[in-house]
Protein backbone atom coordinates (compact mmCIF):
# COMPACT_ATOMS: atom_id res chain seq x y z
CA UNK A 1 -195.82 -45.53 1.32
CA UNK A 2 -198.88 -48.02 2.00
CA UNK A 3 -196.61 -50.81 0.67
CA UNK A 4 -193.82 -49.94 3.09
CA UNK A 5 -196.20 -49.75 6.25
CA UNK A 6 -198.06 -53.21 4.93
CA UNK A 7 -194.60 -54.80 5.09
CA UNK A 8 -193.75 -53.34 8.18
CA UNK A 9 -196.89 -54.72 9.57
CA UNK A 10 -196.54 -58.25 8.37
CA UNK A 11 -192.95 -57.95 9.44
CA UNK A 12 -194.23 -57.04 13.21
CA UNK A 13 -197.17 -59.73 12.73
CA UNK A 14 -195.31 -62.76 11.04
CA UNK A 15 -191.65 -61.86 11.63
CA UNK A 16 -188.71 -62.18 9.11
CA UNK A 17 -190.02 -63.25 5.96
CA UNK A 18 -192.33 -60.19 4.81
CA UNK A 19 -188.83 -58.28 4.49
CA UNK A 20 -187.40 -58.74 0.69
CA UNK A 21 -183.75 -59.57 -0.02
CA UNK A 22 -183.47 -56.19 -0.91
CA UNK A 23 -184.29 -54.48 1.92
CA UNK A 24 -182.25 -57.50 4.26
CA UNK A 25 -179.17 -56.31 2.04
CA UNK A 26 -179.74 -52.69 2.85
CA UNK A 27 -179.94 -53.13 6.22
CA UNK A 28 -176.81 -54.65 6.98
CA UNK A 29 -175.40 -52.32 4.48
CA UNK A 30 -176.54 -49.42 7.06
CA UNK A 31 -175.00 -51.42 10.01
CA UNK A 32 -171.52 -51.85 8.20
CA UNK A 33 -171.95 -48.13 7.72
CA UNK A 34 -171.75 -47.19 11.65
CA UNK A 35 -169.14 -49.34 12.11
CA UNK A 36 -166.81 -47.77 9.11
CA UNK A 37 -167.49 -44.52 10.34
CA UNK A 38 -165.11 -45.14 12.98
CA UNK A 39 -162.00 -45.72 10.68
CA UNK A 40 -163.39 -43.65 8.10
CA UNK A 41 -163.59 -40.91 10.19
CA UNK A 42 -160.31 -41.09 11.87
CA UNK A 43 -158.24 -41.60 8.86
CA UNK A 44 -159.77 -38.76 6.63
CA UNK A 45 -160.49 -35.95 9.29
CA UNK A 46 -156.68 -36.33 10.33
CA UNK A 47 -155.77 -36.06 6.82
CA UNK A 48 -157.77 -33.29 5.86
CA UNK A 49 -158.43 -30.74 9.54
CA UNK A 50 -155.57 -27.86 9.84
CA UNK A 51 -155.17 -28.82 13.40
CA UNK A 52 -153.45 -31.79 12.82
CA UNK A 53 -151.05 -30.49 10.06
CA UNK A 54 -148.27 -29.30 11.94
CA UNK A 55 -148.32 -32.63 13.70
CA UNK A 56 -147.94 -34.21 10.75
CA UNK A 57 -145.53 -31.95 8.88
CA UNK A 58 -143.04 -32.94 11.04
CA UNK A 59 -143.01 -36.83 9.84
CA UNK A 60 -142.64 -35.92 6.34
CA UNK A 61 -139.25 -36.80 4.41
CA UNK A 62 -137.78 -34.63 2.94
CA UNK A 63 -136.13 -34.61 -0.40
CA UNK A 64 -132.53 -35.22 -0.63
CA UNK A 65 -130.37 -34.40 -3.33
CA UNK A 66 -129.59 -36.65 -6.34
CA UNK A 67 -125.55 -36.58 -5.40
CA UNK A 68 -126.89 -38.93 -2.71
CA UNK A 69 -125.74 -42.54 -2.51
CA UNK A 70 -128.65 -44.82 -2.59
CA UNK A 71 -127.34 -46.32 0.37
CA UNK A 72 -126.81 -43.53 2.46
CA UNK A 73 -130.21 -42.12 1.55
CA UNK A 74 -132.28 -45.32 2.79
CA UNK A 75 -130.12 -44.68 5.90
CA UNK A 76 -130.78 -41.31 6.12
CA UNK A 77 -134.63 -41.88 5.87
CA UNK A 78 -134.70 -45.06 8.38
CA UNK A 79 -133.15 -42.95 11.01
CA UNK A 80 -135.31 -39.81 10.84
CA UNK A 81 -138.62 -42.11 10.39
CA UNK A 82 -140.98 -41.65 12.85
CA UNK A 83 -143.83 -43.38 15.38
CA UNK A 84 -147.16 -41.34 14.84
CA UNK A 85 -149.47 -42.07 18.18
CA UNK A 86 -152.93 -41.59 19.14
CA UNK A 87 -155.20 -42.35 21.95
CA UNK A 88 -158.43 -43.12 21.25
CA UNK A 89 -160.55 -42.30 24.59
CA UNK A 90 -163.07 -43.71 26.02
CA UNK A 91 -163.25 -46.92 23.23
CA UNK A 92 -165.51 -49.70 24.37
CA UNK A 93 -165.52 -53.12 22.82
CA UNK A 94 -168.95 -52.74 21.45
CA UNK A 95 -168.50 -49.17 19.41
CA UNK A 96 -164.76 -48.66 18.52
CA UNK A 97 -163.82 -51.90 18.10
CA UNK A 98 -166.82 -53.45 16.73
CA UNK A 99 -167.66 -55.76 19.51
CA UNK A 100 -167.79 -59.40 17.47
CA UNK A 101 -168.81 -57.54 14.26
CA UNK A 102 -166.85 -59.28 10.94
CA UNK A 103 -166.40 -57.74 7.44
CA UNK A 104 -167.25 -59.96 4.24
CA UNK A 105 -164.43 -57.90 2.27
CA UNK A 106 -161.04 -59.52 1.50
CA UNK A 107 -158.46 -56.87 2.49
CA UNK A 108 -160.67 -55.81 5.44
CA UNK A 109 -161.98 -58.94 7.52
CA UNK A 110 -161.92 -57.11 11.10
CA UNK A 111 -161.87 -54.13 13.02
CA UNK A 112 -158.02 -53.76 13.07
CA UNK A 113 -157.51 -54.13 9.31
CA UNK A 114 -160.44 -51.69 8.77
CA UNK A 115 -158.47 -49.15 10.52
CA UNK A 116 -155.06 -49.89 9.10
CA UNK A 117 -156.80 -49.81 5.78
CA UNK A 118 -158.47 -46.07 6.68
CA UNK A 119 -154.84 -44.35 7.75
CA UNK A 120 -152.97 -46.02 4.21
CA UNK A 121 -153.45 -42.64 2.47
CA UNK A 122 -152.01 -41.15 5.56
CA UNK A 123 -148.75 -43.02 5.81
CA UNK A 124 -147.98 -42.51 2.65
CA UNK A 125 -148.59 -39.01 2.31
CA UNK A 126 -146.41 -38.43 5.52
CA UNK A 127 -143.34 -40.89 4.46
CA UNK A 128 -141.31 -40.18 7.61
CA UNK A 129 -143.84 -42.23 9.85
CA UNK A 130 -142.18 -45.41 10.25
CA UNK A 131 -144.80 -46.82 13.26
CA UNK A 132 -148.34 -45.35 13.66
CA UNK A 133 -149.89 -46.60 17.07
CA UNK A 134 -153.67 -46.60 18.01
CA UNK A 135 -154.06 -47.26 21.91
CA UNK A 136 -157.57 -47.52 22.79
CA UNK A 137 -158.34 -46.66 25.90
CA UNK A 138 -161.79 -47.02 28.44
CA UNK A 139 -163.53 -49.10 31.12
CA UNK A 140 -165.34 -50.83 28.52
CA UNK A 141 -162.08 -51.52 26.23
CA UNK A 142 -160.87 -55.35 25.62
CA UNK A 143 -158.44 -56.53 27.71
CA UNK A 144 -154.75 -55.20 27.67
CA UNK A 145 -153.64 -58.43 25.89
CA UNK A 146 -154.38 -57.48 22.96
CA UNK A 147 -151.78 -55.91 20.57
CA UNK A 148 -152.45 -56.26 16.72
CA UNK A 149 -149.95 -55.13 14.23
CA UNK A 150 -150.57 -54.73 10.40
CA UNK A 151 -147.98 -53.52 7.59
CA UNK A 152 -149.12 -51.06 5.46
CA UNK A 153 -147.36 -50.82 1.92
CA UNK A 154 -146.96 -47.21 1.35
CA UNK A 155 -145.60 -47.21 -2.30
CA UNK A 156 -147.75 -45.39 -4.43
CA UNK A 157 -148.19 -43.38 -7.89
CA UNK A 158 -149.08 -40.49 -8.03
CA UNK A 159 -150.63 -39.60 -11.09
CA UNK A 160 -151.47 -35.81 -11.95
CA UNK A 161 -154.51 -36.21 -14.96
CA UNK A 162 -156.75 -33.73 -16.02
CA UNK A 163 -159.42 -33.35 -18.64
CA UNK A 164 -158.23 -34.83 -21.59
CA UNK A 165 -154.93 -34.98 -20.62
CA UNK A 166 -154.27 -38.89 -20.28
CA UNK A 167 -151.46 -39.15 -22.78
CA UNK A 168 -149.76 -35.86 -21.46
CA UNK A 169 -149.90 -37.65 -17.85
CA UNK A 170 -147.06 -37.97 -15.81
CA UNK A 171 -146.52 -40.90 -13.62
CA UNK A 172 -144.08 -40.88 -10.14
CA UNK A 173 -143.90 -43.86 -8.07
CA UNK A 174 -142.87 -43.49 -4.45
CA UNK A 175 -141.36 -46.41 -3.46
CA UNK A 176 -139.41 -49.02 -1.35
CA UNK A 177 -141.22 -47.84 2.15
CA UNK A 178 -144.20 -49.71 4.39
CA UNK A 179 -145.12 -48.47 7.73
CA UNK A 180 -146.28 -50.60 10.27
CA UNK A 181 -149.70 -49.88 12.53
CA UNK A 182 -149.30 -51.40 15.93
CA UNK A 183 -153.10 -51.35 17.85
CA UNK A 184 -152.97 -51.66 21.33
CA UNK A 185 -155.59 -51.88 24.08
CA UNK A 186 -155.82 -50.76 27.77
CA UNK A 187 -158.72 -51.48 29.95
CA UNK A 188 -159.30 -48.48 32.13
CA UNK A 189 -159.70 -44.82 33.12
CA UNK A 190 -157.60 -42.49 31.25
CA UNK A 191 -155.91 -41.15 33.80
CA UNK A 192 -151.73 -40.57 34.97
CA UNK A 193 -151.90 -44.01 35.76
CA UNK A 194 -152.62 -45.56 32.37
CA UNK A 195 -150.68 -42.91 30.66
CA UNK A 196 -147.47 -43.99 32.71
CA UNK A 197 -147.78 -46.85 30.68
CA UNK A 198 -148.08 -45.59 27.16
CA UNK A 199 -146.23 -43.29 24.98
CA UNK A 200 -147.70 -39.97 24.98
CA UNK A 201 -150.34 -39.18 22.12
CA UNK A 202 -149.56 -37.24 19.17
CA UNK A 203 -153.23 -36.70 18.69
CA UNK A 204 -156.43 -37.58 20.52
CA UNK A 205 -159.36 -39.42 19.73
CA UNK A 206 -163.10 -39.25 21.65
CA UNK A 207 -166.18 -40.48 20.05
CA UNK A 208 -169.48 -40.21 20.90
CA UNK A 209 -168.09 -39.20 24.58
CA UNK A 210 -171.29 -37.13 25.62
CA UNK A 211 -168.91 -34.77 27.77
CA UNK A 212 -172.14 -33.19 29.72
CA UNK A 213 -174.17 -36.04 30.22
CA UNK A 214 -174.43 -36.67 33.74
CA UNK A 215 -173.40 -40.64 33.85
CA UNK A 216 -170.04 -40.00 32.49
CA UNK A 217 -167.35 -38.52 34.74
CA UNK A 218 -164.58 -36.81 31.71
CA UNK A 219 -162.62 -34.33 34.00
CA UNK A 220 -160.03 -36.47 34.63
CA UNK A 221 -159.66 -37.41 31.19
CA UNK A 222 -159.77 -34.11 30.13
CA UNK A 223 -156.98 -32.62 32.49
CA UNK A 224 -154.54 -35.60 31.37
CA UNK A 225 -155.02 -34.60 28.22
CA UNK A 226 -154.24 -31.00 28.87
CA UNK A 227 -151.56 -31.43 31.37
CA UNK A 228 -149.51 -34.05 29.95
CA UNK A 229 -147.22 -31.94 27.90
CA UNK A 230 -147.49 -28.24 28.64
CA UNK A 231 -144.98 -27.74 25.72
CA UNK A 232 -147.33 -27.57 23.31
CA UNK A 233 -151.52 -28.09 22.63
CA UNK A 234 -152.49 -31.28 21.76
CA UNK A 235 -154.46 -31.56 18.67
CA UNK A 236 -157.91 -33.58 19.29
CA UNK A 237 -161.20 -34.77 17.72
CA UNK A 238 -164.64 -35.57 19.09
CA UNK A 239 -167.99 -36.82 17.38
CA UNK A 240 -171.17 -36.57 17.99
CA UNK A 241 -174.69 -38.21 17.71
CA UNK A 242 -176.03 -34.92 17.45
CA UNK A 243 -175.47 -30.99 16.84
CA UNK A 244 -177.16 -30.32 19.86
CA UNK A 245 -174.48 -32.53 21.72
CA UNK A 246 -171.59 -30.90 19.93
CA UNK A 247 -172.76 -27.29 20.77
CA UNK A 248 -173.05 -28.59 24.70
CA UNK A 249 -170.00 -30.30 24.18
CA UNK A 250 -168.04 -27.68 23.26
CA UNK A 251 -169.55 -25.00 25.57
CA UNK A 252 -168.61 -27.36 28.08
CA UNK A 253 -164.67 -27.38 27.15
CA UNK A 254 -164.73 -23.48 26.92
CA UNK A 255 -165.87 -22.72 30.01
CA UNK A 256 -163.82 -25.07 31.73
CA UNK A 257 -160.96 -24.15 30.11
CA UNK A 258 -159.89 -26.91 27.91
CA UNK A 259 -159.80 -25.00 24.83
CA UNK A 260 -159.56 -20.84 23.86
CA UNK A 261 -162.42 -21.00 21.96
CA UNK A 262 -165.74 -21.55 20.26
CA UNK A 263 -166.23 -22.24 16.66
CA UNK A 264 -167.79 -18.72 14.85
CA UNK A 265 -171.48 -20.53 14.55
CA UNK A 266 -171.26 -22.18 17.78
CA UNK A 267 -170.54 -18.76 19.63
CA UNK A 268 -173.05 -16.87 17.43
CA UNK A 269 -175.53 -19.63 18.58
CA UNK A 270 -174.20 -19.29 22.04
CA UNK A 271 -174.79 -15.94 22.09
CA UNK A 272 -178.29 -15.94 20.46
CA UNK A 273 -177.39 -14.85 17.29
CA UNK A 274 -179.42 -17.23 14.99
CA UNK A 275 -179.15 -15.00 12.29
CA UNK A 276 -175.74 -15.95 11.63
CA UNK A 277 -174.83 -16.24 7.85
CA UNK A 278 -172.39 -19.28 8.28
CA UNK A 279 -174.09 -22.39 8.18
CA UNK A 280 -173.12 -25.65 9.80
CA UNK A 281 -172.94 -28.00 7.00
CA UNK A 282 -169.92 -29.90 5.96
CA UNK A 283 -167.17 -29.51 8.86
CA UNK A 284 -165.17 -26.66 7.65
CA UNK A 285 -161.38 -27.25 8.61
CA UNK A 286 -159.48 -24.50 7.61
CA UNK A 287 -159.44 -22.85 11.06
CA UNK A 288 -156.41 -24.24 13.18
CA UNK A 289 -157.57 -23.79 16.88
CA UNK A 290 -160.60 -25.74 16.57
CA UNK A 291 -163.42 -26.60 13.91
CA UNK A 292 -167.08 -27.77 14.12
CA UNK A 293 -169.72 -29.14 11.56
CA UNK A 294 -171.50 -32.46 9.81
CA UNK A 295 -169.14 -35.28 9.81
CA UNK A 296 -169.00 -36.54 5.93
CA UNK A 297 -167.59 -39.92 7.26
CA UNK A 298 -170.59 -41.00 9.12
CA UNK A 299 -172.91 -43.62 8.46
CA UNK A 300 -176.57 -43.87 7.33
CA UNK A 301 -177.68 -46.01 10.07
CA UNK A 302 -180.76 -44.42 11.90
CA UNK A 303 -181.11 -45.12 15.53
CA UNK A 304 -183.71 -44.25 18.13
CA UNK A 305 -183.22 -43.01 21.62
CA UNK A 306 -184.66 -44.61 24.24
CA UNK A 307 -186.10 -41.74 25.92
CA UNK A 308 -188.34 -40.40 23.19
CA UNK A 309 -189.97 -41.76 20.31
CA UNK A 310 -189.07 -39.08 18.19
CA UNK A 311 -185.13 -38.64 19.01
CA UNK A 312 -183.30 -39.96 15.93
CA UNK A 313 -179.78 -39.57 15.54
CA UNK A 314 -176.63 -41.25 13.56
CA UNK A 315 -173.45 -42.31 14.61
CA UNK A 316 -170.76 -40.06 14.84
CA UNK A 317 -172.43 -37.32 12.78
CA UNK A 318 -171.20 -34.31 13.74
CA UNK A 319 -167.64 -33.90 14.28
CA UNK A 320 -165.25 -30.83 16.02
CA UNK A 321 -161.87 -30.51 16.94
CA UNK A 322 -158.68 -28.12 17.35
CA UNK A 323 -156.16 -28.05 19.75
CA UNK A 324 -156.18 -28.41 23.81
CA UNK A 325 -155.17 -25.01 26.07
CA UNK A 326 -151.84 -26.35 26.90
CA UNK A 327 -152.30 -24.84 29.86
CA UNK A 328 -151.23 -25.76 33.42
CA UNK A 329 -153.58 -25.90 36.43
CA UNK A 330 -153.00 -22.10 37.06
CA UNK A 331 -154.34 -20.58 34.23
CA UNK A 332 -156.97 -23.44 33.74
CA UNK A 333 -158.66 -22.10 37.10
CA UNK A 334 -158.19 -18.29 35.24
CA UNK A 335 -159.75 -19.37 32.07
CA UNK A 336 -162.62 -20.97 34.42
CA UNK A 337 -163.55 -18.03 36.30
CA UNK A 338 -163.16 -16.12 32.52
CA UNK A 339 -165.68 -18.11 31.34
CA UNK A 340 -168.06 -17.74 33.88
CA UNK A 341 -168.21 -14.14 33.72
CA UNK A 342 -168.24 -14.42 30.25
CA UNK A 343 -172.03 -16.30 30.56
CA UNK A 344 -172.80 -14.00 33.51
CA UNK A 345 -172.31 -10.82 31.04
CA UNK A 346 -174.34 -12.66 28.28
CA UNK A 347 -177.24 -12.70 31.13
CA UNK A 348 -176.99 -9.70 31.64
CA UNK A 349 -177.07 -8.71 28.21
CA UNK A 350 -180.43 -11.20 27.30
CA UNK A 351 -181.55 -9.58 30.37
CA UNK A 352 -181.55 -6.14 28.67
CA UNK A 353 -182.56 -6.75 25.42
CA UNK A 354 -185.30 -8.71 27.31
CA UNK A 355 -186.20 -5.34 29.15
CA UNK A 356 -186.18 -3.60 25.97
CA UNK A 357 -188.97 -5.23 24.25
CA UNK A 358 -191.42 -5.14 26.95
């Protein structure tokens, strides 16, 4: 420890030198980190969070029989394929897209590769997406020029081997498909304006959006996303610097009626209940409507807050997500008014138990 705060001394003192190659190496290694939490994140939550399943069920082949010609199966399977979209909101050029950050890895060079590279396992577990399609979205997005498109080769083996099983292993090759990931920009709010000019989102995207904090205006975001397509509730996912901002970021949601409700340990938190036996580790995705915990694709960058000197926090560390009300304007103003008696009955309840113990 007295070594690390000498060097940090002679590093404040002298400058760049007192750090060791070491420690230069392990630095960037942290800042690479952030900025792969953003693929990461996106390609393994979508992949692995019951919200998005059904979504993706959909664009999977399926198996034809073996009295089928050849030809009229790759027919069959080019018809039914599939484009796969989602809107990432609020994406800046700095965060999302990495501002003028650059790889040193060969099949990953820049911010578009990086996320073609992160949805691979996706588009080739769900063979009937022909076309997946990232739009990023925000004020602080690139320009709309820009319009990237990398092919993904989706072949793959899959290869079932256990414990001492290598010779008893089974190989299966899919093969003779690619899918291609177009990644668009649009500089702007997301609003019936922008969306007028870009397919409709199977999924969508926020990070880091800080839904409460008072220099962000999200409402009209939030009703696009809820009104676009009352046929059905759009599955979404939001990260977090902190837990703290996920709890306030969902409470937010629920009582303005963006989604039915609260994770189990966010309501029992909610509610007071700090006894609760389920602990927010590891996001646990097995619930459909909506999910909540520590986001296993973030990085290990530390940052510091520039309010206080003591407010750490990483990345996109805590992710939650489910699926939008689906509701129209109606019922959102019904769910509202729910959810404001709901807190006015927990007040009165505190209230109580307050009375009690005196």
């Amino acid at each position: 420890a007295k070594d690390r705060i000498t060097r940090a001394l002679q590093y404040f003192l002298f400058g760049d030198f007192a750090i060791t190659a070491e420690e230069k190496e392990a630095a960037k290694d942290r800042i690479t980190s952030e900025y792969e939490s953003y693929p990461a994140t996106l390609g393994n939550v979508l992949m692995d969070a019951s919200c998005f399943q059904p979504t993706l069920s959909r664009m999977k082949m399926q198996r034809r029989g073996k009295t089928e010609r050849q030809s009229d199966l790759a027919n069959i399977q080019q018809q039914s394929k599939k484009t796969f979209t989602v809107h990432i909101i609020g994406a800046s050029e700095e965060a999302e897209l990495w501002g003028q950050y650059k790889m040193k890895h060969s099949s990953c060079n820049d911010v578009y590769s990086a996320y073609s590279e992160a949805l691979t396992e996706l588009a080739s577990t769900y063979n009937g997406i022909a076309t997946i399609r990232l739009v990023f979205v925000g004020p602080n997005c690139r320009g709309n020029d820009v319009n990237e498109v990398r092919i993904l080769n989706t072949d793959k083996e899959i290869q079932g081997v256990g414990e001492g099983e290598e010779k008893k292993s089974k190989k299966r090759k899919q093969t003779g498909s690619s899918c291609e990931v177009i990644l668009q920009t649009l500089k702007g709010n997301y609003d019936d304006e922008a969306l007028a000019s870009i397919p409709k989102p199977d999924v969508v995207v926020f990070f880091n959006p800080g839904f409460t904090c008072a220099d962000y205006k999200w409402t009209e975001a939030l009703d696009a996303c809820v009104q676009q397509d009352t046929s059905r509730r759009v599955p979404f996912l939001v990260t977090t610097n902190t837990e703290m901002e996920a709890i306030s970021d969902l409470q937010f949601l629920y009582q303005n009626g963006y989604i039915d409700e609260l994770p189990a340990i966010v309501a029992d938190i909610v509610n007071g209940d700090f006894a609760s036996e389920v602990e927010p580790d590891i996001a646990d995705y097995n619930d459909i409507n909506v999910f909540f915990g520590e986001n296993p694709n973030s990085g290990n960058r530390v940052r510091q807050s520039g309010n206080m000197a003591n407010d750490l926090f990483v990345k996109n560390r805590w992710i939650y997500g489910g699926l939008f009300s689906g509701r129209d304007e109606s019922t959102k103003e019904k769910s509202i008014k729910k959810g404001e008696q709901d807190e006015q009955s927990k007040l009165k309840s505190k209230r109580k138990h307050n009375s009690a113990l005196m």
